[in-house]
Protein backbone atom coordinates (compact mmCIF):
# COMPACT_ATOMS: atom_id res chain seq x y z
CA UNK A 1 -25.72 -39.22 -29.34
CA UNK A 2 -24.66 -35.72 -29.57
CA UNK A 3 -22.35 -34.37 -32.14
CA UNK A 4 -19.86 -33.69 -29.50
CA UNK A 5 -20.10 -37.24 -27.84
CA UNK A 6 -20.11 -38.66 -31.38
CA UNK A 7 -16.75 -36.69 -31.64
CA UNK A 8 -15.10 -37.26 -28.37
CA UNK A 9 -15.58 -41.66 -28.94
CA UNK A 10 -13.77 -41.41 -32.72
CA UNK A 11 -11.02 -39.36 -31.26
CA UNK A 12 -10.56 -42.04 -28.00
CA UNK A 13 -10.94 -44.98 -30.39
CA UNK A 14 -8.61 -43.55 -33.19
CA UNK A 15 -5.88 -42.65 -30.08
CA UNK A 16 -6.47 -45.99 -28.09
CA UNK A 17 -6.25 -48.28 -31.33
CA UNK A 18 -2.82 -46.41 -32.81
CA UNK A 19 -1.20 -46.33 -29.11
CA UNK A 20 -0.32 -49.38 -26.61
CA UNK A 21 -2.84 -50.42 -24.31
CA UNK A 22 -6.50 -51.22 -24.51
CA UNK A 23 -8.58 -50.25 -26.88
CA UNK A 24 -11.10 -47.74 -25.52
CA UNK A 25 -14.69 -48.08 -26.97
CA UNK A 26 -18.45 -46.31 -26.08
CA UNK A 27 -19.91 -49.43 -25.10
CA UNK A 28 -17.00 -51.41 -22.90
CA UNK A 29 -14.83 -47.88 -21.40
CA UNK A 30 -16.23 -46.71 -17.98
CA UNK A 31 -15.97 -42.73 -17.33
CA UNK A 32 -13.35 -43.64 -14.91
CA UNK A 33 -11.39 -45.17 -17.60
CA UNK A 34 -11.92 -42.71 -20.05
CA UNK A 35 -10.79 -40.24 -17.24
CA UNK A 36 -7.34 -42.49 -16.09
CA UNK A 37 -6.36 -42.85 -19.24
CA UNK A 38 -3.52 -40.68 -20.37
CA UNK A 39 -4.43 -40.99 -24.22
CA UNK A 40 -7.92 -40.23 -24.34
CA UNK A 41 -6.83 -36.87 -22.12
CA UNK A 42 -6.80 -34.16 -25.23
CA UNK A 43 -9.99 -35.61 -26.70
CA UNK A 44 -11.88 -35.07 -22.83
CA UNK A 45 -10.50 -31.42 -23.02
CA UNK A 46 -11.65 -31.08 -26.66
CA UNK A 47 -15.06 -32.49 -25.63
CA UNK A 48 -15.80 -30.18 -22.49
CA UNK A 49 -14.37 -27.31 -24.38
CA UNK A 50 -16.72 -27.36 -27.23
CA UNK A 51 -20.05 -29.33 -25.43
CA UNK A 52 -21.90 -27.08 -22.97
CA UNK A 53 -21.09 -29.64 -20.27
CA UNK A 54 -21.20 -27.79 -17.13
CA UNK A 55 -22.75 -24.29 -18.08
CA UNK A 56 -25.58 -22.95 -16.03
CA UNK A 57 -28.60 -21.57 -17.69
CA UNK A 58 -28.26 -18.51 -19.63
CA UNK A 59 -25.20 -17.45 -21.80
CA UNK A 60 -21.70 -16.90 -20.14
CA UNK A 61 -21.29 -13.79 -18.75
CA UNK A 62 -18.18 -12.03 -19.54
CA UNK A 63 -16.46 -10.12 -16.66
CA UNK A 64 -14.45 -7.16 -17.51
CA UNK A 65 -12.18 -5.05 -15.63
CA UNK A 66 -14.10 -2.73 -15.77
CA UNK A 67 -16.97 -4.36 -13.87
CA UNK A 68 -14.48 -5.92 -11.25
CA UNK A 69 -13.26 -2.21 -10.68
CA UNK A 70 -16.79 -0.92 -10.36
CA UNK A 71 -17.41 -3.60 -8.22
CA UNK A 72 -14.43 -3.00 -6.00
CA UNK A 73 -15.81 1.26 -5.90
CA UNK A 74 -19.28 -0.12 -4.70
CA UNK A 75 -17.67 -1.99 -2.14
CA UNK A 76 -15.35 0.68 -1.27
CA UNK A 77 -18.18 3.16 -1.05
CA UNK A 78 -20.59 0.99 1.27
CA UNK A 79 -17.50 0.93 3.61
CA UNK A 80 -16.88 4.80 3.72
CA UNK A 81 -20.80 5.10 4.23
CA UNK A 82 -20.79 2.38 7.39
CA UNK A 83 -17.66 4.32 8.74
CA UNK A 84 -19.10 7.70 8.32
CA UNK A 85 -22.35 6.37 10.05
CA UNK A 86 -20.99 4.49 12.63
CA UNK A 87 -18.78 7.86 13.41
CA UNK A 88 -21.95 10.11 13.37
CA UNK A 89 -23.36 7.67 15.83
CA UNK A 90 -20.20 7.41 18.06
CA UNK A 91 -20.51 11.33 18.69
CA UNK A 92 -23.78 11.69 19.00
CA UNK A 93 -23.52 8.60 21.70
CA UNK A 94 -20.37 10.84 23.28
CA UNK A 95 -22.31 13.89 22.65
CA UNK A 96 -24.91 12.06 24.99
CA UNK A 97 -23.33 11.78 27.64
């Protein structure tokens, strides 16, 4: 078992023993248990936070505002470009005719 893991079943079984209700162990606690129960809740949160449960291949990629804002210009730009196109093509259509 991963560090992690190892982590996240001492924290449920340390919270489950010193709080009322059943005792919440690796080998006899479902997920869905685990997940239902209100006491085992900040050692789930710890868990996910530090275990790379969930991440996709490759490190996290930060977004800045920067990016979003560039982003948003590229966008912005693409639009004028269509507009301005589909303008040059409207008069040349009108032009046409």
């Amino acid at each position: 078992m991963e560090k992690p893991a190892k982590t996240l079943w001492a924290t449920v079984l340390k919270e489950t023993r010193k709080l009322p209700g059943p005792t919440r162990e690796r080998r006899r606690t479902s997920i869905a248990e685990l997940l239902a129960d209100e006491r085992c809740s900040q050692a789930v949160l710890q868990f996910l936070a530090t275990a790379d449960v969930g991440r996709t291949s490759g490190p996290p990629v930060a977004e800045d505002e920067e990016d979003a804002a560039s982003e948003a210009s590229e966008w912005q730009a693409r639009d004028q470009e269509e507009r301005a196109w589909e303008r040059r093509e409207e008069e040349e259509r009108l032009g046409r005719e």
